[in-house]
Protein backbone atom coordinates (compact mmCIF):
# COMPACT_ATOMS: atom_id res chain seq x y z
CA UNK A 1 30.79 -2.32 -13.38
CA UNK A 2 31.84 0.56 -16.14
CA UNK A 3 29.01 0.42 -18.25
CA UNK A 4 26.02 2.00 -17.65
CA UNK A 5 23.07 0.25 -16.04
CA UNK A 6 19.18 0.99 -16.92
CA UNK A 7 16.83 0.26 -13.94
CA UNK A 8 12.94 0.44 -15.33
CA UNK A 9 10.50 0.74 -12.21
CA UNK A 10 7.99 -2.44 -13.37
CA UNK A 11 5.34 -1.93 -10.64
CA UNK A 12 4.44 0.89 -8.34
CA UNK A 13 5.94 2.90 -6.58
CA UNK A 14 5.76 5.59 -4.49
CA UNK A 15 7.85 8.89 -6.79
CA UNK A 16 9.83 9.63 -3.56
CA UNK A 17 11.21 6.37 -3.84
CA UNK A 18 12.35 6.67 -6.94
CA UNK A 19 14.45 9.79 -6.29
CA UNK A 20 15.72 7.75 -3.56
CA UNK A 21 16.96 5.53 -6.64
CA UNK A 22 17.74 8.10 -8.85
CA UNK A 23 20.38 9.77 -6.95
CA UNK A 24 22.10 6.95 -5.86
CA UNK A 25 24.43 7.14 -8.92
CA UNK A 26 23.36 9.41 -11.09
CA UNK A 27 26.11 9.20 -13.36
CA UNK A 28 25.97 5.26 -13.55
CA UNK A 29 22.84 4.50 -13.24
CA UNK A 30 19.27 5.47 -14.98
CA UNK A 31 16.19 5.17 -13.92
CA UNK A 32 13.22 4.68 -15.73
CA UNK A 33 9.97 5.25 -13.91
CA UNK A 34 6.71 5.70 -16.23
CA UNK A 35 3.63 5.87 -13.72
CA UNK A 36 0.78 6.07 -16.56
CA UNK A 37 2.27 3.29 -18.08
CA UNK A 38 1.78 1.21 -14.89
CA UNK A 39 -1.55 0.73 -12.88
CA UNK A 40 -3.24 2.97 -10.62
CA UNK A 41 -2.59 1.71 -6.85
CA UNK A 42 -5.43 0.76 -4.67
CA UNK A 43 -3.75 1.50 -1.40
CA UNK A 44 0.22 2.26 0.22
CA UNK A 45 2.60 -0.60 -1.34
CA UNK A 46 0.54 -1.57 -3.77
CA UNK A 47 2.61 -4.02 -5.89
CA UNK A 48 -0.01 -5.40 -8.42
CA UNK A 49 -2.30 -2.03 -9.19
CA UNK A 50 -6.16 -1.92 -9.81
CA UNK A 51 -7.44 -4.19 -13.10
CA UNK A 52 -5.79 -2.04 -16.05
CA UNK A 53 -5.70 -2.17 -19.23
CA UNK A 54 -2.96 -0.25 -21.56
CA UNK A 55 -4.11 1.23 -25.29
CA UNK A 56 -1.68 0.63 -27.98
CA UNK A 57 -0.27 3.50 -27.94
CA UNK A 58 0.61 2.59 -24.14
CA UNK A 59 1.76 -0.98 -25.02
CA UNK A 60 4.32 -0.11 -27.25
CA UNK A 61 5.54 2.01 -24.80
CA UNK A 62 5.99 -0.26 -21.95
CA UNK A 63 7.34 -2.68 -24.74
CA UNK A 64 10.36 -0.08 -25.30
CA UNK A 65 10.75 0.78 -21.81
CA UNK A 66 11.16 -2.58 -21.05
CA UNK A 67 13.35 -3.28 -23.47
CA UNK A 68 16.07 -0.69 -22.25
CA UNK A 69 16.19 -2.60 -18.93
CA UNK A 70 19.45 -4.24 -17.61
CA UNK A 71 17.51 -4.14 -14.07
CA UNK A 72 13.84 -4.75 -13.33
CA UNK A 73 12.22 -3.47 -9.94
CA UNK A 74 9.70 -6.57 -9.77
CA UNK A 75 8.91 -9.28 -12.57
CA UNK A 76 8.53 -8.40 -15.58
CA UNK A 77 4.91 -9.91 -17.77
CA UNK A 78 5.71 -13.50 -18.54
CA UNK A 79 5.42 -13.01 -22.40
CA UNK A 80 7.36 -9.75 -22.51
CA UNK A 81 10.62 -11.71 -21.12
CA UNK A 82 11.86 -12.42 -24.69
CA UNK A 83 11.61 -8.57 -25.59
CA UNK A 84 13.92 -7.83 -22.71
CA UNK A 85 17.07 -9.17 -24.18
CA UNK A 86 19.71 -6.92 -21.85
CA UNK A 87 17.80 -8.22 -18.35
CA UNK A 88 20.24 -9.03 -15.95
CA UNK A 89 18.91 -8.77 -12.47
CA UNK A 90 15.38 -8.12 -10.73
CA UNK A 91 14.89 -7.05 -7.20
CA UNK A 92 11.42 -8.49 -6.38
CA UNK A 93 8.92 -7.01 -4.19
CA UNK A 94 7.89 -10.33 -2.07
CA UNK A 95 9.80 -13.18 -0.46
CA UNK A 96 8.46 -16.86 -1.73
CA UNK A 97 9.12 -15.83 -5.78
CA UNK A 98 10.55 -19.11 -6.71
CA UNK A 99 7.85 -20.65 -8.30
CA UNK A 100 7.55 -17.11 -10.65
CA UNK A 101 11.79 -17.11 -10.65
CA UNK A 102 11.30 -20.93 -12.14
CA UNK A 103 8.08 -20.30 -14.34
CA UNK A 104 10.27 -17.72 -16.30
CA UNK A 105 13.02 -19.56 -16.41
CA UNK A 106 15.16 -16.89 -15.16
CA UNK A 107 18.09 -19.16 -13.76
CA UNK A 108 18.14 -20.36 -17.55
CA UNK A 109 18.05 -17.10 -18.98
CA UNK A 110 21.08 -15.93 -16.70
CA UNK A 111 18.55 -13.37 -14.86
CA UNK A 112 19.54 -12.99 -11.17
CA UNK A 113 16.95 -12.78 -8.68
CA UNK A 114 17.05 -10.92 -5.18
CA UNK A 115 13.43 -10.98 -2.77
CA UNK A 116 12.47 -8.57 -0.55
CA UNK A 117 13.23 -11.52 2.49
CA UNK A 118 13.20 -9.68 6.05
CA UNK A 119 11.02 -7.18 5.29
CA UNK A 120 8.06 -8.37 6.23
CA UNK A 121 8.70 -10.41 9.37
CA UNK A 122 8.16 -7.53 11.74
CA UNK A 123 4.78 -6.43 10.66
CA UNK A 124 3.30 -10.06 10.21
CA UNK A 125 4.49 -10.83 13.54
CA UNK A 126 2.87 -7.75 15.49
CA UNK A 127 -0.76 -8.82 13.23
CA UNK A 128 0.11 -11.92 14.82
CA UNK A 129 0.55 -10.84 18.11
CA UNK A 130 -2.93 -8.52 17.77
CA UNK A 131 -4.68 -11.42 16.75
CA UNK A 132 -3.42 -13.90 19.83
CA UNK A 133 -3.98 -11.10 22.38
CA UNK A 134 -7.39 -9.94 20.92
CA UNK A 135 -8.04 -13.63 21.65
CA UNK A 136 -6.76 -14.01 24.35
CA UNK A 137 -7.38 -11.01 26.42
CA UNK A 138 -11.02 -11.05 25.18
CA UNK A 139 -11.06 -7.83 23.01
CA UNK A 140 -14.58 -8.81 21.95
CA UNK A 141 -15.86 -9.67 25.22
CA UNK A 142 -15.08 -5.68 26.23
CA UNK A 143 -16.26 -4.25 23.22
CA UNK A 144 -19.36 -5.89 24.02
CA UNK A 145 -19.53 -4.78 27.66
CA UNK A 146 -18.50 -1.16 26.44
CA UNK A 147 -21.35 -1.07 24.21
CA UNK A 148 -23.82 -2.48 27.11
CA UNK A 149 -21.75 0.30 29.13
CA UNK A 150 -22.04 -2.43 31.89
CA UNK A 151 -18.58 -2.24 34.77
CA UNK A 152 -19.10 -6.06 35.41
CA UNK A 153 -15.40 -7.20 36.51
CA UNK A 154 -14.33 -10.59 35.18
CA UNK A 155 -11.28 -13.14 34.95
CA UNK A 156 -9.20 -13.43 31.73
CA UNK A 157 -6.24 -15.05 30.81
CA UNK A 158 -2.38 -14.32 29.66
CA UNK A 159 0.03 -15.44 27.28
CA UNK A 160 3.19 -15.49 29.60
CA UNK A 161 3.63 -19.31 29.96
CA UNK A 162 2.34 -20.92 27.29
CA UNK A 163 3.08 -22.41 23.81
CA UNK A 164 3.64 -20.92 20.92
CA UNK A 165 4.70 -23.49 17.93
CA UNK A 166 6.35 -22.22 14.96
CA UNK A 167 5.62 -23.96 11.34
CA UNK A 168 8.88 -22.88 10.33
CA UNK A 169 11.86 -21.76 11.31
CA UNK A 170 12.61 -19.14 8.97
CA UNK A 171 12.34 -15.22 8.75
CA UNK A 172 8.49 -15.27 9.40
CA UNK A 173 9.08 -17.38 12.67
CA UNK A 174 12.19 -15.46 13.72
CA UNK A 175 9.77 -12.57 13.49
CA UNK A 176 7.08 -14.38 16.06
CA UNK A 177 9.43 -15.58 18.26
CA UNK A 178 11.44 -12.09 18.85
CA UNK A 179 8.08 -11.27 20.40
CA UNK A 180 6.66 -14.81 21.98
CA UNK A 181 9.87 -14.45 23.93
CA UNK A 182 9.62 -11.02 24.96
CA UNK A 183 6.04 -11.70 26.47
CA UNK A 184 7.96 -14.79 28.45
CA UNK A 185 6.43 -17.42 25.79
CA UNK A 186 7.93 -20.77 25.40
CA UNK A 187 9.07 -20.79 21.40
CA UNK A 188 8.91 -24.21 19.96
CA UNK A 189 9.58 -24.46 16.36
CA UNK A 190 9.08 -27.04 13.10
CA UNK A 191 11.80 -27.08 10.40
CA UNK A 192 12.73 -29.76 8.08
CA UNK A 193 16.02 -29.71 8.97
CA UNK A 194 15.86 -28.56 12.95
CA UNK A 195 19.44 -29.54 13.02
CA UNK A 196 20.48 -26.50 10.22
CA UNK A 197 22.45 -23.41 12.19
CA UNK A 198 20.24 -20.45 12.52
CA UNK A 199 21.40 -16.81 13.18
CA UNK A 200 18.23 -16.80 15.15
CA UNK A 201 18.13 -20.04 16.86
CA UNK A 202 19.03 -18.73 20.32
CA UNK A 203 14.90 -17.35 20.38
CA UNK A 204 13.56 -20.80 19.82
CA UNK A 205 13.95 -22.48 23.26
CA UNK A 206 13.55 -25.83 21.27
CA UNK A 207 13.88 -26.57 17.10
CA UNK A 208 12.03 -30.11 16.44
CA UNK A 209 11.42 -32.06 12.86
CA UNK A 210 8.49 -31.65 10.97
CA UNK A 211 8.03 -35.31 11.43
CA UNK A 212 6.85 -34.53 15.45
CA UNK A 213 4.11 -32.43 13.87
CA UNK A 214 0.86 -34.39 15.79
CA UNK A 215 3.07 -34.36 18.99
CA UNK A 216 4.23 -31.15 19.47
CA UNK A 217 0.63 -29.79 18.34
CA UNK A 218 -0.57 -32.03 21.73
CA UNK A 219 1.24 -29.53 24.06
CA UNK A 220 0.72 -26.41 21.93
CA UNK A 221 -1.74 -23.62 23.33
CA UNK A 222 -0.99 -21.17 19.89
CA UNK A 223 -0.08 -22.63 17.01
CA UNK A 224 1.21 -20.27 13.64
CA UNK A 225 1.88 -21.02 10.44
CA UNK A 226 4.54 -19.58 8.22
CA UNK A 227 5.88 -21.90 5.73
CA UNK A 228 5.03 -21.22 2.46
CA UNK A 229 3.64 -23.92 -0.42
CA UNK A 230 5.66 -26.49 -1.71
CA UNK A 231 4.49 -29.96 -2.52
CA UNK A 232 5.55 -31.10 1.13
CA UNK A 233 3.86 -28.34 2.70
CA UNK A 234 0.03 -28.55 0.84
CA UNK A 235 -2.66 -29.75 2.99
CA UNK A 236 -0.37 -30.47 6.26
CA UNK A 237 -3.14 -28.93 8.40
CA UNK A 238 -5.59 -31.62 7.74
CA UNK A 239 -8.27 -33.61 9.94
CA UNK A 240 -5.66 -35.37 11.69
CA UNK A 241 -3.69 -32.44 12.36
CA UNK A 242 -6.39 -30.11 14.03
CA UNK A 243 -7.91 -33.27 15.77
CA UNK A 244 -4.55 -33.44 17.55
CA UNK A 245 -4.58 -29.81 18.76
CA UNK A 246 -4.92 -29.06 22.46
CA UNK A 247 -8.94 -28.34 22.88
CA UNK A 248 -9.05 -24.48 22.65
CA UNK A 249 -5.86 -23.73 21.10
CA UNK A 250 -5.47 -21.09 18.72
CA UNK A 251 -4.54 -21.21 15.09
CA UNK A 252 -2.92 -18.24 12.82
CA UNK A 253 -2.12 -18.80 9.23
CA UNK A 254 0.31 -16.06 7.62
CA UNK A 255 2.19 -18.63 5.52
CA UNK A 256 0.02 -20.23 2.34
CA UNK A 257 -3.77 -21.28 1.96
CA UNK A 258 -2.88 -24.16 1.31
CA UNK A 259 -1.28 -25.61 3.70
CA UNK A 260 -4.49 -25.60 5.51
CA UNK A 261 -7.35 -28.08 4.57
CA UNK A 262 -10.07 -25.53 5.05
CA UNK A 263 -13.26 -27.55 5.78
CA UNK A 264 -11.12 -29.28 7.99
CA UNK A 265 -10.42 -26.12 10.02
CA UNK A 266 -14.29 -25.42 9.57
CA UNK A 267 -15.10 -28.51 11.25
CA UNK A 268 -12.59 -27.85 13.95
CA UNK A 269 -13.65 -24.34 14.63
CA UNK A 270 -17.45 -25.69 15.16
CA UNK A 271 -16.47 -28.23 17.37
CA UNK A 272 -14.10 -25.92 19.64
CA UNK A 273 -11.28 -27.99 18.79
CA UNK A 274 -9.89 -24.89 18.00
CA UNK A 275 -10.56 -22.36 20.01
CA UNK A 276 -9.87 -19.07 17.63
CA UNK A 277 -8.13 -18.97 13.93
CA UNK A 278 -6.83 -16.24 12.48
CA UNK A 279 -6.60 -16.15 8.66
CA UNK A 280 -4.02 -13.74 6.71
CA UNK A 281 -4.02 -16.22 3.52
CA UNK A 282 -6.89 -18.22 2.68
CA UNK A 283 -7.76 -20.88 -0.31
CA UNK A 284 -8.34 -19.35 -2.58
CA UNK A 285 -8.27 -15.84 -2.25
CA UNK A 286 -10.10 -14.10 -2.55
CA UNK A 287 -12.26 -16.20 0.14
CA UNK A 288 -15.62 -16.25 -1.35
CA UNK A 289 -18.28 -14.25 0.34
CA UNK A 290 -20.44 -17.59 0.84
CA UNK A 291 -17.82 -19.26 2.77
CA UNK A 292 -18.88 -20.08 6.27
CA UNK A 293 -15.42 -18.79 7.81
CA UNK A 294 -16.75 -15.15 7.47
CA UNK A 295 -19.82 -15.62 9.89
CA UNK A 296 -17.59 -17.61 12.55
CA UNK A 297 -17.32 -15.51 15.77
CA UNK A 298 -14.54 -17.88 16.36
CA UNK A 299 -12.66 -16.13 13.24
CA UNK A 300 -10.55 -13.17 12.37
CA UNK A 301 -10.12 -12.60 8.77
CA UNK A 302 -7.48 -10.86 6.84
CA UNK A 303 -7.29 -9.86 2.99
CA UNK A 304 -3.60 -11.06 2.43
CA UNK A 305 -2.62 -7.96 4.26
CA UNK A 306 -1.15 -8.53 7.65
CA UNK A 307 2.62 -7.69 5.75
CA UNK A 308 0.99 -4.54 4.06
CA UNK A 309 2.47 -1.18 5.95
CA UNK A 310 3.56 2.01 4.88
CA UNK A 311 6.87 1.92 4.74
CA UNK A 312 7.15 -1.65 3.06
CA UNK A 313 8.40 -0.08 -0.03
CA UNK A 314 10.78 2.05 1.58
CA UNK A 315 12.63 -1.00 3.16
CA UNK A 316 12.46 -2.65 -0.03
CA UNK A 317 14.28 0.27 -1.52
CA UNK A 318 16.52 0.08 1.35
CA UNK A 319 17.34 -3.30 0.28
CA UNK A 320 17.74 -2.59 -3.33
CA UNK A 321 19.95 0.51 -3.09
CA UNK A 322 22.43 -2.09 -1.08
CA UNK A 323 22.24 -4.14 -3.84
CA UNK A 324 22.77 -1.79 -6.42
CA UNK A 325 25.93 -0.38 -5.26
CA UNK A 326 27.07 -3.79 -4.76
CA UNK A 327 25.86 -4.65 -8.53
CA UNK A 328 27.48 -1.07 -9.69
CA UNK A 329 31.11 -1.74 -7.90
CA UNK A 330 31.34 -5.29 -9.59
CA UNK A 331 30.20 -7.09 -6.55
CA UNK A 332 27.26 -9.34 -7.55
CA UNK A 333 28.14 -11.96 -4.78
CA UNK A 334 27.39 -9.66 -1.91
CA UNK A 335 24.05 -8.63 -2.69
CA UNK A 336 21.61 -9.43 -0.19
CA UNK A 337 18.23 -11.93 -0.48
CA UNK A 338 20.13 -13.79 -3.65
CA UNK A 339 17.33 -16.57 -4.82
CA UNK A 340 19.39 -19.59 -5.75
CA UNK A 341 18.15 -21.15 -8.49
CA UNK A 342 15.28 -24.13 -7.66
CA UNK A 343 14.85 -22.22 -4.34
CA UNK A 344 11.72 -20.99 -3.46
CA UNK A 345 11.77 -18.31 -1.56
């Protein structure tokens, strides 16, 4: 591509990033990065920003910085599209940005998407991981026997040898299973189309249909979510699903809220019908503080952050230079983490 391109940072992020960016091609490429025009983070890879409000003085600004963009780094305000008439391309910040890709009509609009997919797979799956072994291994049990500062020697149990089944068979379970099998798990997965070739298939040591759900949750002793929500995937964790769970078993949701009937999982956590759940996504979010899930022993809680690590925007930047230089040489089919259009994620 000869003509210049004009890439306006639309979120934050961290100014060494940015130089990363800004030397890629200096003489093809600008960069447009306006931090008091954006708002202040709360912690490391913060992509939305504490509540902020911009003067007018600071809204006309962001207007005409947005309207030099041919590239966005994340999406853009949903009534600021139409100012933005040279748009060409965003590279998002999160994976499952179809439903945001279709709200705006991008696809319509000509506006090519690319997600941030692979990035967080690794650190979900090691929260996972800490929350099955905390489990488990009885973390709680020793902190409590620490505290006592009582030496009373007990029996616990082990992962190596038992079940873990995948809801999904994507990059979130790829992520799982890399580590189920490396503490000798069997990996069972869910997909709706178990048949579909994987790059990653060879670490599920079985791929079944979504339609074996109340089956394969019989022989499960972990079970994780990590689908996100479409219409086929809201509510599948109802009654009947967690009444079908092996007495005991543990449940870990990094996917969607709602996928998961909640009082459902409530009722099944009381009973011991599930033995420990641990919660990256709730519905909604965020939970609210009266909601009996946060006084349940039985229950580890997580503020939507289990994929939150400080170098997340560095290996989205990683990602995005790739896709620049492919964008710059005139090589838009190469870029990685294309979202097709109706795809979700």
């Amino acid at each position: 591509m000869s003509q210049r391109q004009t890439v306006v940072i639309a979120s934050p992020l961290e100014a060494g990033h940015v130089d990363r960016l800004r030397a890629l091609a200096p003489d093809r490429l600008d960069v447009l990065f306006e931090p008091s025009l954006l708002p202040p983070v709360r912690y490391v890879a913060d992509h939305k920003g504490a509540p902020f409000t911009r003067d007018a003085a600071q809204q006309q600004a962001w207007q005409a910085l947005l309207a030099r963009a041919d590239i966005l780094w994340d999406f853009p305000p949903a009534d600021l599209l139409d100012i933005m008439p040279r748009l060409r391309w965003i590279q998002a910040t999160s994976t499952g940005v179809g439903p945001t890709a279709a709200k705006l009509r991008l696809a319509e609009h000509g506006i090519t998407v690319t997600t941030a997919r692979g990035v967080h797979a690794g650190p979900l799956a090691e929260w996972v991981f800490m929350a099955l072994l905390q489990h488990v291994r009885g973390l709680d049990h020793l902190r409590r026997e620490q505290a006592a500062h009582r030496w009373t020697r007990y029996c616990g149990e082990d992962l190596a040898g038992r079940r873990l089944l995948l809801i999904g068979a994507g990059d979130l379970a790829r992520g799982c299973a890399r580590i189920g099998k490396a503490m000798d798990m069997e990996v069972v997965a869910l997909a709706r189309r178990p048949e579909r070739e994987r790059g990653h298939a060879a670490l599920f040591d079985r791929v079944a249909p979504v339609s074996d759900l109340l089956d394969e949750l019989r022989q499960a002793d972990a079970v994780v979510v990590t689908v996100p929500q479409t219409p086929e995937t809201e509510g599948m964790f109802n009654a009947a699903a967690f009444a079908a769970m092996r007495p005991g078993a543990a449940f870990v949701n990094i996917g969607r809220g709602a996928v998961v009937d909640q009082p459902a999982l409530c009722a099944a956590l009381q009973r011991g019908q599930v033995g420990f759940a641990a919660l990256d996504v709730t519905e909604p979010e965020p939970l609210p503080p009266e909601d009996p899930l946060w006084s349940m022993p039985n229950v580890l809680i997580s503020p939507h952050s289990a994929s939150t690590v400080s170098r997340e925007n560095a290996r989205i930047t990683a990602i995005f230079i790739d896709n620049l230089r492919c964008w710059l040489d005139g090589r838009p089919q190469a870029m990685r983490n294309i979202l097709e259009p109706g795809q979700l994620y």
